[in-house]
N, C-alpha and C. Protein backbone atom coordinates (compact mmCIF):
# COMPACT_ATOMS: atom_id res chain seq x y z
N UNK A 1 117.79 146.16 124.98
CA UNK A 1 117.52 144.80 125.40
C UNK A 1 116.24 144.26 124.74
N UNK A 2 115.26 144.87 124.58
CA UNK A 2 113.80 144.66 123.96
C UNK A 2 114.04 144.33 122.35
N UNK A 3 115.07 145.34 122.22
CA UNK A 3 115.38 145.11 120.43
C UNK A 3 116.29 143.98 119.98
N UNK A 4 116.89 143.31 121.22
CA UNK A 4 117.41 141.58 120.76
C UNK A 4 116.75 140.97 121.18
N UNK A 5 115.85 141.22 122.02
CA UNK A 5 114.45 140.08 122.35
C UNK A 5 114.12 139.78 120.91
N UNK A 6 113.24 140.89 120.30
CA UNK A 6 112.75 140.92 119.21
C UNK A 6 113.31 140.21 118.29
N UNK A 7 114.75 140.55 118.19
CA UNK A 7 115.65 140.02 117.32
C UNK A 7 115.69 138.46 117.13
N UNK A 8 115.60 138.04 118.37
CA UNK A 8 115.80 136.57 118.59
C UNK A 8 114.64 136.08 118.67
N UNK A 9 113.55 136.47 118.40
CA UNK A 9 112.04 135.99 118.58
C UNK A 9 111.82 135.65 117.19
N UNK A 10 111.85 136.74 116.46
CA UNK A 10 112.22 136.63 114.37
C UNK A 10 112.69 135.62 114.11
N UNK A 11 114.00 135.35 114.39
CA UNK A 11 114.95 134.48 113.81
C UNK A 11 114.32 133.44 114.02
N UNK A 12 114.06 133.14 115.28
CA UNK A 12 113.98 131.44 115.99
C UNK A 12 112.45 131.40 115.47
N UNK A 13 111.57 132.17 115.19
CA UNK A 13 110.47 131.84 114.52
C UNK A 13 110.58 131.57 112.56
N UNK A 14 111.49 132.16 112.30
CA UNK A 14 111.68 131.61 110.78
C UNK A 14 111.86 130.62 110.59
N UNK A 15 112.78 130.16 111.93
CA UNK A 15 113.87 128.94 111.25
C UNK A 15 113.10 128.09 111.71
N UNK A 16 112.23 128.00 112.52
CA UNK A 16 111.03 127.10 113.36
C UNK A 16 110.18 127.04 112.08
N UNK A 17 109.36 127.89 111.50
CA UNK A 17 108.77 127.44 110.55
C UNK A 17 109.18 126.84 109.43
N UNK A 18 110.76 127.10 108.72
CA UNK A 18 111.31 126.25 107.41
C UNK A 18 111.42 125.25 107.91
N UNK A 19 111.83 124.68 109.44
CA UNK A 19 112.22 123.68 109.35
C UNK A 19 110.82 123.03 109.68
N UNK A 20 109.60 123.32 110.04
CA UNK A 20 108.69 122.68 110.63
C UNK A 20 107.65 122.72 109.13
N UNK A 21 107.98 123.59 108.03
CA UNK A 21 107.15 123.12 106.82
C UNK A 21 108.26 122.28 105.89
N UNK A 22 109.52 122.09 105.96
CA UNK A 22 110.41 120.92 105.43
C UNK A 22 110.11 119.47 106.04
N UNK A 23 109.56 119.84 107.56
CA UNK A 23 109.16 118.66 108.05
C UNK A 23 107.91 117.63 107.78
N UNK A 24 106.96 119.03 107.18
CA UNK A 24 105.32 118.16 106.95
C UNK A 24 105.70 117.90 105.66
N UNK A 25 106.17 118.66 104.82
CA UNK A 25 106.19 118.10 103.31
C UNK A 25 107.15 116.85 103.02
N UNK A 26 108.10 116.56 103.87
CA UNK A 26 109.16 115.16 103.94
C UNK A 26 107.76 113.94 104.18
N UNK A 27 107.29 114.46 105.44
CA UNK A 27 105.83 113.49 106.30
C UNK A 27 105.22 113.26 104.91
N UNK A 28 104.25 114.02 104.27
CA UNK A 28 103.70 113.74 103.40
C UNK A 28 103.85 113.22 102.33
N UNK A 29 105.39 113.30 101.75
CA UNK A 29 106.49 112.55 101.03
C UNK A 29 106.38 110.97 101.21
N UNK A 30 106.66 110.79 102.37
CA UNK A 30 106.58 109.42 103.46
C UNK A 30 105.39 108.41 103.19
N UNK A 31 104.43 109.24 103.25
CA UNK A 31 103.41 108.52 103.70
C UNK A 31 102.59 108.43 102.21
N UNK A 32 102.22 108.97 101.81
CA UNK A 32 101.37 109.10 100.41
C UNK A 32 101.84 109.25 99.11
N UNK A 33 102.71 109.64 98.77
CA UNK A 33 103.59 109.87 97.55
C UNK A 33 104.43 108.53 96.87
N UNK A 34 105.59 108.41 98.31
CA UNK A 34 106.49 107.36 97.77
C UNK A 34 105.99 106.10 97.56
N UNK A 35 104.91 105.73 99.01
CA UNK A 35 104.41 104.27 98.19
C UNK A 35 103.67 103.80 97.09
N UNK A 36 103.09 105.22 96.80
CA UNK A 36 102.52 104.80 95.55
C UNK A 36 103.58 104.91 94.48
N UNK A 37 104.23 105.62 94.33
CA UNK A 37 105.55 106.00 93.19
C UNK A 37 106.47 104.19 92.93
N UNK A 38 106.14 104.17 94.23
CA UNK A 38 106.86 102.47 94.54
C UNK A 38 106.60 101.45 93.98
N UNK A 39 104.63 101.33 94.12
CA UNK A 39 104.05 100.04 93.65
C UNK A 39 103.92 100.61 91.87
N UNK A 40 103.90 101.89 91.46
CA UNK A 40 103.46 102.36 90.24
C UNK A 40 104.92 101.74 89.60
N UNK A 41 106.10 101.71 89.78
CA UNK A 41 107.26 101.28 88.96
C UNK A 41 107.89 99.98 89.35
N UNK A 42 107.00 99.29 90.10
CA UNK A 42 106.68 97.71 90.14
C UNK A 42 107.67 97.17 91.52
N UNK A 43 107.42 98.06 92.80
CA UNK A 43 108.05 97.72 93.95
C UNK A 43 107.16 97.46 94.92
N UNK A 44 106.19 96.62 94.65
CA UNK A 44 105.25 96.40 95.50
C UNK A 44 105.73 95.93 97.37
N UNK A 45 106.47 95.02 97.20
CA UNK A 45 106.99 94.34 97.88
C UNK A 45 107.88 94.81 98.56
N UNK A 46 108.72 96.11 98.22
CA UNK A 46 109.25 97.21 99.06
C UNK A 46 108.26 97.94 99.69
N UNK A 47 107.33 98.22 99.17
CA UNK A 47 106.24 98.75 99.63
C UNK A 47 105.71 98.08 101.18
N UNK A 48 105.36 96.76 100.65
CA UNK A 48 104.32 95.98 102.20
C UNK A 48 105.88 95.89 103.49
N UNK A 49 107.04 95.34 102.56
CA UNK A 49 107.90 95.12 103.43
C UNK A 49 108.35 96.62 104.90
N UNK A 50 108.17 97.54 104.09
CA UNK A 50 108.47 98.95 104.83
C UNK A 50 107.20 99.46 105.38
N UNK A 51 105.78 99.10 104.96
CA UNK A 51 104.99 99.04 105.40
C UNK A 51 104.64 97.95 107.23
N UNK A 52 105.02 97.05 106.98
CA UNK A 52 105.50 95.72 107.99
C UNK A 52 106.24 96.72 109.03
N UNK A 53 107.21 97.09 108.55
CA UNK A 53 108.60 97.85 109.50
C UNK A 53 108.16 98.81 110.19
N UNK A 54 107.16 99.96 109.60
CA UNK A 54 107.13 101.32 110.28
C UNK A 54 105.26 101.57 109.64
N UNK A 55 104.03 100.84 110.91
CA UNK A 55 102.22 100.64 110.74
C UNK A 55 102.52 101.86 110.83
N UNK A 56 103.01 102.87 111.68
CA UNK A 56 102.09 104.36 111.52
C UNK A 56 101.94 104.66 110.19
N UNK A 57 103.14 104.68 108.99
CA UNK A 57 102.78 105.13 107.77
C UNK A 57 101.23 104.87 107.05
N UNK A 58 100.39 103.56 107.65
CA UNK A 58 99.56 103.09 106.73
C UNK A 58 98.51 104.45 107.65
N UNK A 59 98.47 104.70 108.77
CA UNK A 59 97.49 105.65 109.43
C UNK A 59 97.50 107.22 108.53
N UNK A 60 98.65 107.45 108.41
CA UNK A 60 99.18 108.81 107.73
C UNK A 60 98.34 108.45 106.09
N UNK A 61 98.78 107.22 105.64
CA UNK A 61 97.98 107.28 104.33
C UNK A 61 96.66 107.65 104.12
N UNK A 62 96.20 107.21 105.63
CA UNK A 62 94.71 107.12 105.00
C UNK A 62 93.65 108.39 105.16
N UNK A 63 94.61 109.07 105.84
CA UNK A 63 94.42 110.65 106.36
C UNK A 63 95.21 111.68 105.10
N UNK A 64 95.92 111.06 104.11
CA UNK A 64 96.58 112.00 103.54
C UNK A 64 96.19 113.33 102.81
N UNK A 65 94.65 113.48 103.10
CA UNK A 65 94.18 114.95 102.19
C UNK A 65 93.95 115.92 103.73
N UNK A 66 94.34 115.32 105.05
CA UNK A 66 94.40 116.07 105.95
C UNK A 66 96.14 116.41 106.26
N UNK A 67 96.71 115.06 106.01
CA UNK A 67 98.10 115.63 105.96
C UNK A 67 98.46 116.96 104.68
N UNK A 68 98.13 116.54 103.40
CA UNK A 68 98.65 117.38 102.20
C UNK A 68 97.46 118.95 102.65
N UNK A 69 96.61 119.13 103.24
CA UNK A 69 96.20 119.80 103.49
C UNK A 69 96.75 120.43 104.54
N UNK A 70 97.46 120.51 105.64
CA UNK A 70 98.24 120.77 106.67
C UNK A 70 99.04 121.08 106.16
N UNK A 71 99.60 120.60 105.55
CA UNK A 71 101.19 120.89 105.58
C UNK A 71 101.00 121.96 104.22
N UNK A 72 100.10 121.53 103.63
CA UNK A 72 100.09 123.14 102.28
C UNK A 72 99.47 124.45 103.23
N UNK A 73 99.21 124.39 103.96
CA UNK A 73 98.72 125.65 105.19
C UNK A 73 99.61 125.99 105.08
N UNK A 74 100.59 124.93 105.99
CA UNK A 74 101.78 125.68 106.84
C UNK A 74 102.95 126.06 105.42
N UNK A 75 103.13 125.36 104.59
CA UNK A 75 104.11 125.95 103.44
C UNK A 75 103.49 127.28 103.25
N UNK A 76 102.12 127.35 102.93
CA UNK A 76 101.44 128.88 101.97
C UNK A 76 101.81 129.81 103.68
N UNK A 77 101.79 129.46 104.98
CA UNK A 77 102.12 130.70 105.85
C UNK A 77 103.21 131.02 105.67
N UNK A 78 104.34 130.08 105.52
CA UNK A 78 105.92 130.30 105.83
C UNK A 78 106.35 131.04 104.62
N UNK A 79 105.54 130.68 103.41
CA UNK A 79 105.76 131.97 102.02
C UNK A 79 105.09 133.58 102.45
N UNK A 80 104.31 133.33 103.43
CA UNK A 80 103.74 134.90 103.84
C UNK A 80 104.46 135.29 104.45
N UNK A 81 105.04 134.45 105.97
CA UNK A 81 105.89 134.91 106.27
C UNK A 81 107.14 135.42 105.71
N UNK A 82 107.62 134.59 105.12
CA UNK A 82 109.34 134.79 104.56
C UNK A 82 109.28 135.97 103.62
N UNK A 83 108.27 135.96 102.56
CA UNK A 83 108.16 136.93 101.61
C UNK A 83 107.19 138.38 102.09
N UNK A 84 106.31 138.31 103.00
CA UNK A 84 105.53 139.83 103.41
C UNK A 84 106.29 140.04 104.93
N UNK A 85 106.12 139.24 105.39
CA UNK A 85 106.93 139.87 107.01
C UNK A 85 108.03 140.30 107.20
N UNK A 86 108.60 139.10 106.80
CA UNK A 86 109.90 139.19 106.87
C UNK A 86 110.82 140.46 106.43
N UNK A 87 110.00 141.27 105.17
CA UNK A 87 111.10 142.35 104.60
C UNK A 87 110.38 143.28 105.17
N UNK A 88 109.38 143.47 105.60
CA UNK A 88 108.91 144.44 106.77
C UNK A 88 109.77 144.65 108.17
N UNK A 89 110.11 143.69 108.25
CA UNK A 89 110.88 143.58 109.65
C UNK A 89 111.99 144.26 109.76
N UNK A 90 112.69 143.73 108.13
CA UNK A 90 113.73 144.16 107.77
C UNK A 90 114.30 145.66 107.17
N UNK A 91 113.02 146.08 107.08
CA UNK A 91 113.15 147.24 106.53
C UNK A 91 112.69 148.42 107.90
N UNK A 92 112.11 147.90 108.48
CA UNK A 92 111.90 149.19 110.13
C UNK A 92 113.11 148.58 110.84
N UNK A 93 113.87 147.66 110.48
CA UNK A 93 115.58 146.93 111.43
C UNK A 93 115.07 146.79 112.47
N UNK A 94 113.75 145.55 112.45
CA UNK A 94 113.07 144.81 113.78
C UNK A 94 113.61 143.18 114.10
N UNK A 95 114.46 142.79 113.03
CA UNK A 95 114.69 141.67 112.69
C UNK A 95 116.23 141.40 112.65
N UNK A 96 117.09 142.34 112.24
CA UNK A 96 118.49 142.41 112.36
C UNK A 96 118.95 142.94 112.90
N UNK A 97 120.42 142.59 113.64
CA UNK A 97 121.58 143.10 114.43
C UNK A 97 121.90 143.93 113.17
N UNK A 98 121.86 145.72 113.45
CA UNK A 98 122.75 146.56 112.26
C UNK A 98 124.10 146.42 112.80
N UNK A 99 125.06 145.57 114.01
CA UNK A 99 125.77 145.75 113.47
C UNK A 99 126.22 143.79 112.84
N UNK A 100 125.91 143.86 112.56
CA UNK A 100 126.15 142.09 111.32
C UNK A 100 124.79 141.99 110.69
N UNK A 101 124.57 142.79 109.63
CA UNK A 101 123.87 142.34 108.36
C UNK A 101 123.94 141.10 107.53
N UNK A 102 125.21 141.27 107.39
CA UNK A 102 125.13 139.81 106.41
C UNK A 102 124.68 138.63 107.30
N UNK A 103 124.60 138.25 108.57
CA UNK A 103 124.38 137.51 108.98
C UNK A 103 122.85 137.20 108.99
N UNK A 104 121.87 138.11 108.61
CA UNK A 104 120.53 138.67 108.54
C UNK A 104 120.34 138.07 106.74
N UNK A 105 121.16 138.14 106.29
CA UNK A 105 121.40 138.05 104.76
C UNK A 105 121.24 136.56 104.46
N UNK A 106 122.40 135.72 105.68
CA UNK A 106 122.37 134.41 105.70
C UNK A 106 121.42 133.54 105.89
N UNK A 107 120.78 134.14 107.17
CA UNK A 107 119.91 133.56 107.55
C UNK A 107 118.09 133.48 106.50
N UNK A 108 118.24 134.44 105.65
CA UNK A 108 117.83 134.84 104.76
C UNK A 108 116.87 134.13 103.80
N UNK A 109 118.51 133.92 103.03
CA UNK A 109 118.87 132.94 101.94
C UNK A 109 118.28 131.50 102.83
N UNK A 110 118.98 131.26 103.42
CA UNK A 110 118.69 129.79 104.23
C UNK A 110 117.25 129.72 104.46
N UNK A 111 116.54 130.48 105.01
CA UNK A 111 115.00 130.21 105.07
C UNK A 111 114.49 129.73 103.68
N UNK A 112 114.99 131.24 102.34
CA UNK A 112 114.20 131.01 101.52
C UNK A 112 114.34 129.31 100.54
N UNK A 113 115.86 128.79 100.72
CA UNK A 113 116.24 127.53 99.83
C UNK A 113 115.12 126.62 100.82
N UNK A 114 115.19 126.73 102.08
CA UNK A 114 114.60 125.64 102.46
C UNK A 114 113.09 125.58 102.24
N UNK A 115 112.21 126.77 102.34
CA UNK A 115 110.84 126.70 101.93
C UNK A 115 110.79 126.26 100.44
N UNK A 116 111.50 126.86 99.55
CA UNK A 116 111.27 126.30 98.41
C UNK A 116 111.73 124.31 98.34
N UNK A 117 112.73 124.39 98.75
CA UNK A 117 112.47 123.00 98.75
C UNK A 117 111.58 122.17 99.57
N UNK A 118 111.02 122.65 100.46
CA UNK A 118 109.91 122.00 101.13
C UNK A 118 108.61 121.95 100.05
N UNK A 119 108.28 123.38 99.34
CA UNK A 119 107.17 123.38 97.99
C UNK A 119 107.27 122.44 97.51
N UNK A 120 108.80 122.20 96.76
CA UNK A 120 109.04 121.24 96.00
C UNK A 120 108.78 119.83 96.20
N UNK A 121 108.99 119.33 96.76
CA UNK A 121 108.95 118.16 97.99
C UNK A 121 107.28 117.90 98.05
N UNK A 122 106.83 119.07 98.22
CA UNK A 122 105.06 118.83 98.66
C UNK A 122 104.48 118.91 97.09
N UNK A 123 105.12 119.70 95.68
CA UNK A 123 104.11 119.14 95.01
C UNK A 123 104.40 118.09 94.34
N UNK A 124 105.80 117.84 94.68
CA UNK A 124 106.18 116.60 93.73
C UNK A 124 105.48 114.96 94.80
N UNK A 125 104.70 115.62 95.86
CA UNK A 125 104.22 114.29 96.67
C UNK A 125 102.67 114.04 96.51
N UNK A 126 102.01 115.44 95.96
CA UNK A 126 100.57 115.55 95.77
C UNK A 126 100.75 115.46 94.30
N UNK A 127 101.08 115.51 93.32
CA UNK A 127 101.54 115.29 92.12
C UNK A 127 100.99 113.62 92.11
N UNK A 128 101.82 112.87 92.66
CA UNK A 128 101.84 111.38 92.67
C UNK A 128 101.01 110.75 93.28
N UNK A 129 100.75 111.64 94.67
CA UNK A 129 99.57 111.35 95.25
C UNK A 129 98.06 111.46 94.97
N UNK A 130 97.70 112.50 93.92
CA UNK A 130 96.57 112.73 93.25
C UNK A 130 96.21 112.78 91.98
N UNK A 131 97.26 112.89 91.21
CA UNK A 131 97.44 113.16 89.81
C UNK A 131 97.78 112.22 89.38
N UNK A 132 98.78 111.33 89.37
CA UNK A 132 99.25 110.58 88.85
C UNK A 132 98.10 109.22 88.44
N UNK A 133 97.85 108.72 89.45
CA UNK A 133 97.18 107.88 89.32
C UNK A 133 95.89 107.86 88.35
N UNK A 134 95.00 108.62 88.24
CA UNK A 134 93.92 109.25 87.85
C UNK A 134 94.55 109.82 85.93
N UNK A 135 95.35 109.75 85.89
CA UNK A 135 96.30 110.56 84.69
C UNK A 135 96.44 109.06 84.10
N UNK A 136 96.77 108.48 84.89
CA UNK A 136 97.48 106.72 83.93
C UNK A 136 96.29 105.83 83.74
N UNK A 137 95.29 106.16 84.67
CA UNK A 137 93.61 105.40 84.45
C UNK A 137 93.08 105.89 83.32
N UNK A 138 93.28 107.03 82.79
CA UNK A 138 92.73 107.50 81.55
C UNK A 138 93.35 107.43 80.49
N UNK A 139 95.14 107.68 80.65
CA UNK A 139 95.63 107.51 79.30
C UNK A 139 96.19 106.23 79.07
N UNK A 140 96.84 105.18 80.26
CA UNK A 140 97.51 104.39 80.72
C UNK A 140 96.56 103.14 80.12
């Protein structure tokens, strides 16, 4: 009974963290990235208009090296996790039902696509959010 406690404590904590670092790096996407990506390829006016629609975004902007800073925490834990814990777990069988492996396999795979696309997501938003701009002032 202790060893599906465990079992189910693992799981629901993986999938809690991919989905909760897919969540800050979308946020940070949101708020700091796209509007500038917006007004930079001449959508200003999509910009104020969606700005108008949904004020919290302008609060998130102006905080965004505490957002991109948060949410790169929580991505760099969920890579410790997924990649050092996780095969520890897996390897003393603290983490899987032996009898359905592949389901351990699934769940796996699924963590790892989603952290990487959450990376992705976060540098392609600090990319635009810090780089970009500063990159087109000098060569631009």
């Amino acid at each position: 009974m202790v060893r599906n406690a465990s079992l189910t404590r693992s799981r629901t904590t993986s999938s809690v963290g991919s989905f909760f670092s897919l969540f800050t790096s979308v946020g940070t996407l949101l708020c700091c990235a796209l509007p500038s990506l917006l007004v930079l390829i001449g959508l200003g006016a999509t910009v104020a208009s969606t700005l108008s629609a949904a004020p919290w975004l302008v609060t998130l902007s102006r905080n965004k090296e505490w957002m991109f800073l948060g949410s790169g925490l929580m991505i760099g834990a969920n890579f410790f996790y997924v990649y050092s814990v996780g095969p520890r777990l897996r390897a003393h069988q603290l983490s899987c039902d032996p009898s359905a492996p592949e389901a351990c396999d699934v769940a796996t795979r699924f963590s790892r696509v989603t952290l990487w696309i959450s990376a992705a997501v976060w540098a392609a938003g600090f990319f635009v959010a810090f780089i970009l701009g500063p990159l087109l002032m000098r060569f631009g």
